[in-house]
Protein backbone atom coordinates (compact mmCIF):
# COMPACT_ATOMS: atom_id res chain seq x y z
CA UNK A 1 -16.80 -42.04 23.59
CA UNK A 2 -17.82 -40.36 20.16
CA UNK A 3 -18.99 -36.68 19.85
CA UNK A 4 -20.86 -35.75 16.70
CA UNK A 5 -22.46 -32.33 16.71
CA UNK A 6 -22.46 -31.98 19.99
CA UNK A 7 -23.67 -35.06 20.92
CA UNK A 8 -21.76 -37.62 23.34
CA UNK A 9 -22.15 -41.12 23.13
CA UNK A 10 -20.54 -43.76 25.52
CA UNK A 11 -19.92 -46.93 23.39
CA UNK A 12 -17.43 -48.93 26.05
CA UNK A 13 -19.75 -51.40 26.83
CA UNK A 14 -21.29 -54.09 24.72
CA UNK A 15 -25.29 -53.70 23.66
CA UNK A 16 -27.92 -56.22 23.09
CA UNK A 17 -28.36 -55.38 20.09
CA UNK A 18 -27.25 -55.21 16.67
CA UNK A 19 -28.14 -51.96 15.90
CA UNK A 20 -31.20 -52.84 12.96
CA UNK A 21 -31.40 -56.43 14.06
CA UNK A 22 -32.42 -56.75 17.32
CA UNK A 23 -31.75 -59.78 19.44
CA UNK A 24 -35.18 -61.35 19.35
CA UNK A 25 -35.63 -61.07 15.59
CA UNK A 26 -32.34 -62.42 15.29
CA UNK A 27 -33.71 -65.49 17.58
CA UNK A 28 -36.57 -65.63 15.33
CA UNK A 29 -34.94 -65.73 12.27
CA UNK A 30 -32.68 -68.58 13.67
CA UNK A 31 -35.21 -70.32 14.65
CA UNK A 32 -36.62 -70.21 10.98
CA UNK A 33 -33.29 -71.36 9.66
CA UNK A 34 -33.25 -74.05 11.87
CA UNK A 35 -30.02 -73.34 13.37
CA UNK A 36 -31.58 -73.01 17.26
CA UNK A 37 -34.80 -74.22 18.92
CA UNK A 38 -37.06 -71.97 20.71
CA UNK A 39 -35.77 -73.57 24.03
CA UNK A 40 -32.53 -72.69 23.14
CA UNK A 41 -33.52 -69.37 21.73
CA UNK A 42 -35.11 -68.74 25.84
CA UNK A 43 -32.18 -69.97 27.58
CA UNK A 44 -29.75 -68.04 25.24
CA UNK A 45 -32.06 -64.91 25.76
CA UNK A 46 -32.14 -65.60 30.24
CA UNK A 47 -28.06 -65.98 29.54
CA UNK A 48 -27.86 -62.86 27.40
CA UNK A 49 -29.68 -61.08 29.93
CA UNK A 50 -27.81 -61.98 32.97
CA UNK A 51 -24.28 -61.85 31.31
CA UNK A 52 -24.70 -58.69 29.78
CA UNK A 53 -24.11 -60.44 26.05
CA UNK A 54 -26.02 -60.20 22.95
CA UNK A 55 -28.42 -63.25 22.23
CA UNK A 56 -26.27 -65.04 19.37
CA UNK A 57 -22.88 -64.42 21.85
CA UNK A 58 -24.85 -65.99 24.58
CA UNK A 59 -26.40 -68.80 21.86
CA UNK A 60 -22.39 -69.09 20.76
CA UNK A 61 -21.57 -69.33 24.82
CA UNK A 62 -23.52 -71.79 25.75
CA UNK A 63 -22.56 -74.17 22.25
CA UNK A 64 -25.89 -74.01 20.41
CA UNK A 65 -24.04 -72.93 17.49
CA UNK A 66 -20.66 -72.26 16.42
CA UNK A 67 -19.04 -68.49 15.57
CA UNK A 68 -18.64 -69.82 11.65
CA UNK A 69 -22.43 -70.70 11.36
CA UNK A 70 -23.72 -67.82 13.20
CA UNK A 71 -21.97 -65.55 10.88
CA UNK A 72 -23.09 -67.58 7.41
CA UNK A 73 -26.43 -67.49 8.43
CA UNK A 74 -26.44 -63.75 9.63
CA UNK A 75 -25.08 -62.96 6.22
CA UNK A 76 -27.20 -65.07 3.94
CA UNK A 77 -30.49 -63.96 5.63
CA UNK A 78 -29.69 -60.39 6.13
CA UNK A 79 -27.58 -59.62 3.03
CA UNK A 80 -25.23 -58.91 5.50
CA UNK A 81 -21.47 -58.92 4.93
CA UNK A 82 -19.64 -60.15 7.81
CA UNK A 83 -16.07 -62.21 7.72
CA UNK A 84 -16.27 -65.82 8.73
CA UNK A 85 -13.16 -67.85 9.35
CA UNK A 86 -12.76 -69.14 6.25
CA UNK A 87 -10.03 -68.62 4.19
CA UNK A 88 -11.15 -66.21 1.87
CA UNK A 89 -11.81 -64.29 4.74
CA UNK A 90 -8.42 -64.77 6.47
CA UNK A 91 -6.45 -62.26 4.11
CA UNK A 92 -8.94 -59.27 6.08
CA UNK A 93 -7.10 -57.99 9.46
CA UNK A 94 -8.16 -58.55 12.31
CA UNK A 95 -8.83 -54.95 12.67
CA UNK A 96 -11.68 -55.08 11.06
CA UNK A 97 -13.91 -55.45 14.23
CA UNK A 98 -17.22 -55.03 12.76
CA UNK A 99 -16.59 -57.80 9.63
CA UNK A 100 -14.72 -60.11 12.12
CA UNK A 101 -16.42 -59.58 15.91
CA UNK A 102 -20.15 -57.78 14.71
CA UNK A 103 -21.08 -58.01 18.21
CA UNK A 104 -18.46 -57.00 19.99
CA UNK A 105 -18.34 -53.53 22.16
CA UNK A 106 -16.02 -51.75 19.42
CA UNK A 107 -18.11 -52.82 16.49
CA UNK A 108 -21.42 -51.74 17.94
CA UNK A 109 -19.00 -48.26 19.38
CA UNK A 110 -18.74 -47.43 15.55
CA UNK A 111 -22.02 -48.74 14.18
CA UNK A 112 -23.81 -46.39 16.80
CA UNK A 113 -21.25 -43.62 15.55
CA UNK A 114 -22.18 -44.84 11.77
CA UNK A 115 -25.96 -44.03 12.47
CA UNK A 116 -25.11 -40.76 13.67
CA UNK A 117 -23.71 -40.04 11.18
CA UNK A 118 -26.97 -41.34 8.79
CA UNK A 119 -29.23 -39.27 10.92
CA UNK A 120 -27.36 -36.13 10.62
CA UNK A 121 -24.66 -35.42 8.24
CA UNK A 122 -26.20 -37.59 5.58
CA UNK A 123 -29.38 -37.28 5.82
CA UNK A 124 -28.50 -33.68 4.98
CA UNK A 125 -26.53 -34.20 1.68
CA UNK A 126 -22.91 -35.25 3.65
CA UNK A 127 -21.86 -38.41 1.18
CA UNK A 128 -18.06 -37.85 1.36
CA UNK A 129 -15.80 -37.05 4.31
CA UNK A 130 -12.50 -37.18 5.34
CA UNK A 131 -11.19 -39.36 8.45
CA UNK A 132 -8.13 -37.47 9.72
CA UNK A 133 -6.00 -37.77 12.98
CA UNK A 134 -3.67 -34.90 14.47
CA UNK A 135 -0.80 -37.75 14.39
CA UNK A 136 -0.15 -41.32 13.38
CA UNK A 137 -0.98 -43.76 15.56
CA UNK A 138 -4.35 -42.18 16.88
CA UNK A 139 -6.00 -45.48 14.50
CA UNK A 140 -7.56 -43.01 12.38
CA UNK A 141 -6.89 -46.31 9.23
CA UNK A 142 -8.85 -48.40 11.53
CA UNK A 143 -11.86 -46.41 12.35
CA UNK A 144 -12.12 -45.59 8.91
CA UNK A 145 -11.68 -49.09 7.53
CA UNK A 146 -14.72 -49.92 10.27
CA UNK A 147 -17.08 -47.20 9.68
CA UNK A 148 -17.13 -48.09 5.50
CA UNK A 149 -17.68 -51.38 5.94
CA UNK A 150 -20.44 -50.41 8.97
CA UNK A 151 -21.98 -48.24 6.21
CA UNK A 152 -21.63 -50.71 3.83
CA UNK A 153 -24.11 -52.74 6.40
CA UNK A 154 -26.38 -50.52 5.42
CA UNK A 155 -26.51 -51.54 1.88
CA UNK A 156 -25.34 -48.23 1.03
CA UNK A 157 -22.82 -48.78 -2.16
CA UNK A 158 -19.36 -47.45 0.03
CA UNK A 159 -16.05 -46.23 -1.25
CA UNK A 160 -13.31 -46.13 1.07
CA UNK A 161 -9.96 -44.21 -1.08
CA UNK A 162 -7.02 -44.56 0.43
CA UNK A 163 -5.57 -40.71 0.39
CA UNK A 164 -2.61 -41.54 2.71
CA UNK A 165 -0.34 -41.55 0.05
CA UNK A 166 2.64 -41.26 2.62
CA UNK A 167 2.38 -44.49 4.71
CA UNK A 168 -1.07 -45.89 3.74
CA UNK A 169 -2.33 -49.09 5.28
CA UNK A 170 -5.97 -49.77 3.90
CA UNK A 171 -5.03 -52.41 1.25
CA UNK A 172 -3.13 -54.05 3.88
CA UNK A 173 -6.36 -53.95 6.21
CA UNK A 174 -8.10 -55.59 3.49
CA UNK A 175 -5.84 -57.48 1.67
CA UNK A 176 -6.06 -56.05 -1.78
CA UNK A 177 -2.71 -55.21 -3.89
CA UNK A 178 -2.28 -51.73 -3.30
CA UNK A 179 0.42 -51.05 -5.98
CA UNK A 180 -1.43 -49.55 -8.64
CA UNK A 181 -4.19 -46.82 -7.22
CA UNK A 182 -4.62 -43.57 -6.51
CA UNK A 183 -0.92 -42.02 -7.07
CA UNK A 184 -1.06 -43.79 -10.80
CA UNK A 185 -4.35 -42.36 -11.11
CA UNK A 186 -3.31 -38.62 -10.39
CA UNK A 187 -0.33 -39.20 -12.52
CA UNK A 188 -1.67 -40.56 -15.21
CA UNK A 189 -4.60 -38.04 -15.42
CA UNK A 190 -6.53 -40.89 -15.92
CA UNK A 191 -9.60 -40.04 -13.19
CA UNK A 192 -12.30 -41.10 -15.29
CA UNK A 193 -11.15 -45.08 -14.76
CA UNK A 194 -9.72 -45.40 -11.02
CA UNK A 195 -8.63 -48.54 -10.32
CA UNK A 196 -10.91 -49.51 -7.84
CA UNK A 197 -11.53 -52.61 -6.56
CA UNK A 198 -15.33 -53.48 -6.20
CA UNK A 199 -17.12 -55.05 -3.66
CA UNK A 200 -14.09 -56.02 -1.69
CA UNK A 201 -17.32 -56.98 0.42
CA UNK A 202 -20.52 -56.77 -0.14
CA UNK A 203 -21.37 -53.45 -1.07
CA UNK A 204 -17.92 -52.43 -0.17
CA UNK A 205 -15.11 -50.99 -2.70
CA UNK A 206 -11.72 -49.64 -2.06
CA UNK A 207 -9.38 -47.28 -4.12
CA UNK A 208 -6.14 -47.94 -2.74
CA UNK A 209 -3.17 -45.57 -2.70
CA UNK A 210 -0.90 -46.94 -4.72
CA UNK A 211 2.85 -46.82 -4.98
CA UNK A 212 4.03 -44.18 -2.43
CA UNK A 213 4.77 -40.76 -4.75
CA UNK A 214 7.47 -38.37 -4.48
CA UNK A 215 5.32 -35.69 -4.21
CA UNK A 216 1.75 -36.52 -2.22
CA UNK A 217 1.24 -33.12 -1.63
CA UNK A 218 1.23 -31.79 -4.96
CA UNK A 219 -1.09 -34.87 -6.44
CA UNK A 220 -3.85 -34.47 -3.46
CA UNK A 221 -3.73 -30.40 -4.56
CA UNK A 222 -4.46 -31.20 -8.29
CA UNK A 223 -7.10 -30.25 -10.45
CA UNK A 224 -6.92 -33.94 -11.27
CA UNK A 225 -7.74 -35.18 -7.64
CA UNK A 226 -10.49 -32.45 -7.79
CA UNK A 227 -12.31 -34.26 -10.05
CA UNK A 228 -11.63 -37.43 -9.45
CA UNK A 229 -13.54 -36.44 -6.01
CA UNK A 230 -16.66 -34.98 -8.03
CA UNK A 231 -17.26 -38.86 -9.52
CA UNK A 232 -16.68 -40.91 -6.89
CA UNK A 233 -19.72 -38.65 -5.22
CA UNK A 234 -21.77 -39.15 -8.17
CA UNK A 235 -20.46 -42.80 -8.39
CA UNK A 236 -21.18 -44.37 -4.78
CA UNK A 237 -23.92 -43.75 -1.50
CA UNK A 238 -21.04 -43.07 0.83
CA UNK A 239 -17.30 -41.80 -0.04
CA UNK A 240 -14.99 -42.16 2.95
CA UNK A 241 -10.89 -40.85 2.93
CA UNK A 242 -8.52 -41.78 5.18
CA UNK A 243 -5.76 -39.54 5.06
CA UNK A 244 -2.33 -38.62 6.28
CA UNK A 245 -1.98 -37.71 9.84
CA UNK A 246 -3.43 -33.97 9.53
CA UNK A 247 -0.27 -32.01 12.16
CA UNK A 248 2.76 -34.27 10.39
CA UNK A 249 1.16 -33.03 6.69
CA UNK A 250 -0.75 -30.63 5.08
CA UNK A 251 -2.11 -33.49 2.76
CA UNK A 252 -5.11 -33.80 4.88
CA UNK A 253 -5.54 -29.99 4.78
CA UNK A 254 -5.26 -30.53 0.86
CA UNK A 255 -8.37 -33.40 1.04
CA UNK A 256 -10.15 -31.76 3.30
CA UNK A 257 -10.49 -28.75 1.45
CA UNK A 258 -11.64 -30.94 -1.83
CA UNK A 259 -14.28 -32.79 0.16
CA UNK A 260 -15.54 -30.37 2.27
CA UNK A 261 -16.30 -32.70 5.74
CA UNK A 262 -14.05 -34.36 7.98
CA UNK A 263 -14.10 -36.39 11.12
CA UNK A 264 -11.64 -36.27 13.47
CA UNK A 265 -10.39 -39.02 15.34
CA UNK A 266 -7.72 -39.04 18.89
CA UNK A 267 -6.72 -42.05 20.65
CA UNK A 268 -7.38 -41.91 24.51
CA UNK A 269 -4.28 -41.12 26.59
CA UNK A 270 -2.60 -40.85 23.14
CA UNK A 271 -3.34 -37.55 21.68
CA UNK A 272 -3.12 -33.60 22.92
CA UNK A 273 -6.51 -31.87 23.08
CA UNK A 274 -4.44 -28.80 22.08
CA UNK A 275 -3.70 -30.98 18.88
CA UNK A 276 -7.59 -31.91 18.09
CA UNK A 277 -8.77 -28.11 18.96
CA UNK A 278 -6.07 -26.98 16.54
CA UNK A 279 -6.74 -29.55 13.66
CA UNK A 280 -10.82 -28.68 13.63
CA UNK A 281 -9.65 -25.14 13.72
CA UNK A 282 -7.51 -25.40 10.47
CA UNK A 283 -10.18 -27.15 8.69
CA UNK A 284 -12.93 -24.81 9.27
CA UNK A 285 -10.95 -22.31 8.21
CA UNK A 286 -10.95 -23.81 4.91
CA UNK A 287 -14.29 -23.93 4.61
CA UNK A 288 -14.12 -28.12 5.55
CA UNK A 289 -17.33 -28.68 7.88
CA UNK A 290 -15.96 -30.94 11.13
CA UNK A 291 -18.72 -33.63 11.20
CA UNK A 292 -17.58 -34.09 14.81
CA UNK A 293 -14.90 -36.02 16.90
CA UNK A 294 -14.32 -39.38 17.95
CA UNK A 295 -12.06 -40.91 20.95
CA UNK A 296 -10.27 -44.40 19.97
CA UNK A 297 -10.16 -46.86 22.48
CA UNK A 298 -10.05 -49.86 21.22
């Protein structure tokens, strides 16, 4: 369950659908490739329907096609950056649901959240925002590793900087070295050349945080991180933060208050509603617009 602006969306349960691709163009188009038949494109589409699957799961099901191929030719005809099995795709986690599993029920959870998102806060001028947690463990790293690659789907050019600079995990979600990044970056004053790492996939870059700092606090409340904020904005579509777990720290209070929009994600059965009330409730009162909330269950 997601709620953005007031709106509740129930996302347990897979669609048929993949969001701007809908199962029958997606038969289409396969058919046009030459991966399926148009009698295997009706019998996958009579499976889909009775097994509550999407059209290429139910093509997949059934052995039409394998996972691997599906996913090449998803990604070649769509521009479309999904992870196969290869190798090069092996060093992403496996927590990367809508690279690895685009149809699954969590992936299409966050790319429904994603076009919320699109049709409210961005549409409106929202490019940047903060994804903070009340405490660790809520998988705030994981929804916000999902939802820059969903936007990324989009073809929108995607930042996701890795603010976190107390136990970050985002270059281990994606499998980039994370020892030079954001800390060296705020220490070295050197914000006009970020070592970012471009197109970790397509359309996808990551600023990673670096080394973990003796003081996090004090870098995230710099002038220097200040700035560094204003380009990335004027640098990329979308700029997403995952930060430090917003009631251990007051780094996320510090980010929030340079980007001006957060989301905030619990984990169900995990986290207090007292602590979510209380973490919206700080950031508005530093001027930090709460885009909305979203329950982790997966």
């Amino acid at each position: 369950m997601a709620i953005l602006n007031g709106t509740s969306m129930q996302a347990s349960a897979p669609s048929s659908n993949l969001n701007e691709l809908s199962s029958e163009h997606i038969g289409t188009q396969l058919v046009q490739m030459g991966k399926l038949t148009p009698t295997q494109v009706a019998r996958a589409a009579a499976r889909a329907r009775t097994g509550g699957l999407s059209l290429p799961e139910a093509a997949v099901a059934m052995g039409f096609l394998g996972r691997e191929e599906l996913m090449k030719a998803l990604s070649l005809q769509y521009s479309y950056p999904v992870l196969d099995r290869s190798v090069e795709a092996g060093k992403f986690s496996r927590e990367l649901v809508v690279g690895h599993e685009p149809f699954s029920a969590a992936a299409e959870a966050i790319r429904s959240i994603r076009t919320a998102l699109a049709a409210s806060a961005v549409s409106q001028g929202v490019r940047s925002f903060l994804i903070a947690a009340p405490r660790r463990g809520a998988g705030a790293s994981y929804f916000a590793s999902n939802l820059a690659l969903a936007f990324a789907q989009m073809s929108l050019p995607t930042l996701l900087v890795d603010t976190n600079l107390r136990k970050p995990r985002i270059a281990q979600i994606f499998g980039v070295q994370r020892f030079v990044g954001l800390s060296e970056t705020l220490r070295s004053k050197n914000v006009e050349n970020p070592p970012i790492t471009s197109n970790v996939i397509q359309g996808l870059s990551i600023l990673p945080a670096g080394e973990v700092p003796p003081n996090p606090q004090e870098l995230l409340a710099s002038a220097d991180f200040l700035a560094l904020t204003n380009n990335l904005q004027a640098e990329f579509g979308i700029v997403i933060y995952d930060t430090a777990a917003g009631m251990d720290y007051a780094d996320a209070h510090v980010v929030a208050s340079r980007v001006g929009a957060a989301v905030v994600v619990a984990r169900r059965h995990k986290t207090a509603f007292n602590d979510i009330s209380m973490l919206a409730q700080k950031f508005r009162g530093i001027n930090c617009k709460v885009l909305g909330s979203v329950l982790n269950k997966f």
